[in-house]
C-alpha atoms as a PDB file:
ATOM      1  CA  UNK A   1      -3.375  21.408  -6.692  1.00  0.00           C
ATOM      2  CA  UNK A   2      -3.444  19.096  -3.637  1.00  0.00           C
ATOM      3  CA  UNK A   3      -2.856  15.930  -3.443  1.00  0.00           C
ATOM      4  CA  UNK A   4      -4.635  13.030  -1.159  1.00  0.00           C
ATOM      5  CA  UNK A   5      -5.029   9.840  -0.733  1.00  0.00           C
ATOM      6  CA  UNK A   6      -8.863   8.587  -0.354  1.00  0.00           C
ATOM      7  CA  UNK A   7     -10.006   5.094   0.188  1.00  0.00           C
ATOM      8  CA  UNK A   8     -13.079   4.109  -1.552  1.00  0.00           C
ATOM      9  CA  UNK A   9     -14.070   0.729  -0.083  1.00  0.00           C
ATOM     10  CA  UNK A  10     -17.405   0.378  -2.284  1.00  0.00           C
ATOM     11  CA  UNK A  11     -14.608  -0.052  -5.347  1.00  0.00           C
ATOM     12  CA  UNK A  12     -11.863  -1.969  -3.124  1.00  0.00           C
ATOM     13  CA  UNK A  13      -9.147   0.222  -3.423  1.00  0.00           C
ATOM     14  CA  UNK A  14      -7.836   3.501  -2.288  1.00  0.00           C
ATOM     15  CA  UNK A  15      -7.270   6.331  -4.908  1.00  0.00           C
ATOM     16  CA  UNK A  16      -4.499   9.169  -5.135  1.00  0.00           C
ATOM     17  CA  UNK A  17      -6.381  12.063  -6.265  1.00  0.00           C
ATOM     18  CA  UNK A  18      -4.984  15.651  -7.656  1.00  0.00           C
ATOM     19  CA  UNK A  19      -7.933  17.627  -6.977  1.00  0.00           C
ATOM     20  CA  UNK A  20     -11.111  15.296  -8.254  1.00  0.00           C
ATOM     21  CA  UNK A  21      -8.465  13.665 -10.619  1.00  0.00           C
ATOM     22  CA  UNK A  22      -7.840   9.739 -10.223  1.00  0.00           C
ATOM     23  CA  UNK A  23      -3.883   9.455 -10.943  1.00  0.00           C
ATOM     24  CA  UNK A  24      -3.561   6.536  -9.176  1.00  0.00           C
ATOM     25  CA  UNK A  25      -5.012   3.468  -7.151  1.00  0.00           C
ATOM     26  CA  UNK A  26      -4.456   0.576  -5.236  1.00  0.00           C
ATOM     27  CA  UNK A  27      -6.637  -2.496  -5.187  1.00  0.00           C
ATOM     28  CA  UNK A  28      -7.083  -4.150  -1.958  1.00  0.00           C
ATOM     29  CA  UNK A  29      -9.255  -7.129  -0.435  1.00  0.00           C
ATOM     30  CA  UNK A  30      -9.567  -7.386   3.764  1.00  0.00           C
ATOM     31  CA  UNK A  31     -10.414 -10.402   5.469  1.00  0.00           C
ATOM     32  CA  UNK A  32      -9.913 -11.897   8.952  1.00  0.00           C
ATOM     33  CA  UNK A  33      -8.008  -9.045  10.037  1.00  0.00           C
ATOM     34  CA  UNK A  34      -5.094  -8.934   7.024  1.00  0.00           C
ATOM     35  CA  UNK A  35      -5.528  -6.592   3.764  1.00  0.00           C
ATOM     36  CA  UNK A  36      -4.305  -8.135   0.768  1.00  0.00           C
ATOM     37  CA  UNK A  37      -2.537  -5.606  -1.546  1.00  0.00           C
ATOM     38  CA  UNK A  38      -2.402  -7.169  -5.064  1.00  0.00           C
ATOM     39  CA  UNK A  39      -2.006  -4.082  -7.265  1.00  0.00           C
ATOM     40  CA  UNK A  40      -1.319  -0.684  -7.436  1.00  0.00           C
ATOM     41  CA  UNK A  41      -1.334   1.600 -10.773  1.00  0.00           C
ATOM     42  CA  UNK A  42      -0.475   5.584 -11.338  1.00  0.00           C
ATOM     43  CA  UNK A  43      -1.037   7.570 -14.649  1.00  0.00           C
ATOM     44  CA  UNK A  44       2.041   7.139 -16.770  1.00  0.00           C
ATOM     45  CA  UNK A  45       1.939  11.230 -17.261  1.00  0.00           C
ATOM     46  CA  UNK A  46       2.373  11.383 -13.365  1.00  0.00           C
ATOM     47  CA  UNK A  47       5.458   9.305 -13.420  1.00  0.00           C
ATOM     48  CA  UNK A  48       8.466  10.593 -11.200  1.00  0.00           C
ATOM     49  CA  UNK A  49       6.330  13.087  -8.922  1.00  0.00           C
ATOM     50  CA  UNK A  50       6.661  10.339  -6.174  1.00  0.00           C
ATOM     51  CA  UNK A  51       2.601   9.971  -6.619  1.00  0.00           C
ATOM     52  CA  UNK A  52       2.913   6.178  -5.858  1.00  0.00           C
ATOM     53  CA  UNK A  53       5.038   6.224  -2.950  1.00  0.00           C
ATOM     54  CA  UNK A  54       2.527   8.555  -1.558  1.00  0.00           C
ATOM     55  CA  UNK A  55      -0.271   6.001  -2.281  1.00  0.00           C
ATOM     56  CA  UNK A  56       1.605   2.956  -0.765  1.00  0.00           C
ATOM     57  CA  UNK A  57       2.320   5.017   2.427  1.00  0.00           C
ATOM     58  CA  UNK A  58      -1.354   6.355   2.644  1.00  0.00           C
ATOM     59  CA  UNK A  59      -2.691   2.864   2.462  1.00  0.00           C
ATOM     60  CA  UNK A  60      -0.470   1.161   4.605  1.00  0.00           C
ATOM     61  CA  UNK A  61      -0.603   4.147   6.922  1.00  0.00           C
ATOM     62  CA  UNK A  62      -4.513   3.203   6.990  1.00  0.00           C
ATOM     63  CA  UNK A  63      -3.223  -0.705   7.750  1.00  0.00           C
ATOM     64  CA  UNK A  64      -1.847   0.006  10.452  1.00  0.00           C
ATOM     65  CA  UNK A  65      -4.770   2.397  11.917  1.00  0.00           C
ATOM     66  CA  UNK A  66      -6.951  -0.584  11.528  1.00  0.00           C
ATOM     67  CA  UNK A  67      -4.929  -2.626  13.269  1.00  0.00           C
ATOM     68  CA  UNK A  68      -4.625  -4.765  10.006  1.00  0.00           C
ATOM     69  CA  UNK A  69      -1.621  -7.193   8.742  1.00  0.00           C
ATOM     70  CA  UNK A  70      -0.635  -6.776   4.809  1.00  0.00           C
ATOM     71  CA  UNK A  71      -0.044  -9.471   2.160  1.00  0.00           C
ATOM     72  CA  UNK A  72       2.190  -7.717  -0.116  1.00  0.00           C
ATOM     73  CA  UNK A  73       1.421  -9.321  -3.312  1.00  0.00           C
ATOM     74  CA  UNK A  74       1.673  -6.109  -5.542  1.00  0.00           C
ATOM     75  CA  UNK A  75       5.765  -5.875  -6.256  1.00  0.00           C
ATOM     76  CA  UNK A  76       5.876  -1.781  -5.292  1.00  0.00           C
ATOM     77  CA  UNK A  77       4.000  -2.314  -2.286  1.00  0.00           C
ATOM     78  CA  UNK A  78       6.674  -4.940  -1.256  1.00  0.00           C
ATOM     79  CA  UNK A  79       9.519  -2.859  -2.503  1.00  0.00           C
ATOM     80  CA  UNK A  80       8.026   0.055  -0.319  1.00  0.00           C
ATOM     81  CA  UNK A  81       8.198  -1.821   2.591  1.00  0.00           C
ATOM     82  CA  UNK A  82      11.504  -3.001   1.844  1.00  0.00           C
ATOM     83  CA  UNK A  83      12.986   0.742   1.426  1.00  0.00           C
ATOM     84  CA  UNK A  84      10.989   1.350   5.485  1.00  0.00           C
ATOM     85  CA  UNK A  85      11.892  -1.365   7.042  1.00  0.00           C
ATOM     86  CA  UNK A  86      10.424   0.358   9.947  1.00  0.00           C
ATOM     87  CA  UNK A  87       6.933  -1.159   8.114  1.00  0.00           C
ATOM     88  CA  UNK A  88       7.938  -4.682   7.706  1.00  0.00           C
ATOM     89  CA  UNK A  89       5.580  -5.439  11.021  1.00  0.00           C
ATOM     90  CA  UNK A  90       2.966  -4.788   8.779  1.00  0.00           C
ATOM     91  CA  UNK A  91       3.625  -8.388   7.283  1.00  0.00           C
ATOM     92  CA  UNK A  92       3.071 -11.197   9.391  1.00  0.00           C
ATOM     93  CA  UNK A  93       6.153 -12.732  10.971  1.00  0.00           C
ATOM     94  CA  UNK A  94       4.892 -15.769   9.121  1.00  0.00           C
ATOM     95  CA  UNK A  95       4.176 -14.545   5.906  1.00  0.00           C
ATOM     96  CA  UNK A  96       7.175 -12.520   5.828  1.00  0.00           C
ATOM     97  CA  UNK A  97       9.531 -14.937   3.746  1.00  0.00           C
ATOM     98  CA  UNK A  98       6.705 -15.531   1.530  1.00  0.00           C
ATOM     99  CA  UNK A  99       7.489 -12.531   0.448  1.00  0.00           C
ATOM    100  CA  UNK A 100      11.325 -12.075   0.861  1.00  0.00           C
ATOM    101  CA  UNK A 101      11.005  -9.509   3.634  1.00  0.00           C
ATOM    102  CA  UNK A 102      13.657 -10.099   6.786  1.00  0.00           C
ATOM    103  CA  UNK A 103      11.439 -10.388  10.530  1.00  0.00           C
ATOM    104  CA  UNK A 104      11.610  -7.234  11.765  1.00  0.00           C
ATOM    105  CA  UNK A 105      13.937  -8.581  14.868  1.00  0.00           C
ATOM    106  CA  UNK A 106      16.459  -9.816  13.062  1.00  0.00           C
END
């Protein structure tokens, strides 16, 4: 059964979907240009399949097609980005030590 990420702005949050199944989503908010990422959530029966590590990187895949900055609140989302550090330019120089993430020049 395939797997995809969908974002369903109407509901504020993008959805991992097996088939028409939800198995997973993360809530999001955008404004003035940054998308705030304060939760994610997968089915506890789809634990260990990776389902939520392919969420994170389909919506901060999307980010970054938008041209959009992320606020990181959700802990996974931030841990993500920590295992990529090619993705900590999604975070704001400035908000970066807000959330414990090194500048991406350093």
């Amino acid at each position: 059964m395939e797997t995809t990420v969908v974002d369903v702005p109407e509901r504020g949050r993008f959805e991992v979907r097996q088939g028409e199944r939800v198995v997973g989503l993360a809530s999001y908010h955008v404004d003035k240009g940054q998308m705030t990422l304060p939760h994610t959530e997968v089915d506890p029966a789809m634990g260990g399949q990776g389902i939520g590590k392919m969420l994170v990187a389909g919506v901060l895949d999307a980010a970054r097609e938008r041209g959009l900055t992320v606020l990181p609140y959700c802990s996974f989302v931030r841990h993500y980005i920590q295992q990529h550090p090619e993705l900590v330019d999604l975070v704001a120089a400035e908000d970066r030590p807000h959330f414990g993430l090194e500048p991406a020049d350093r």
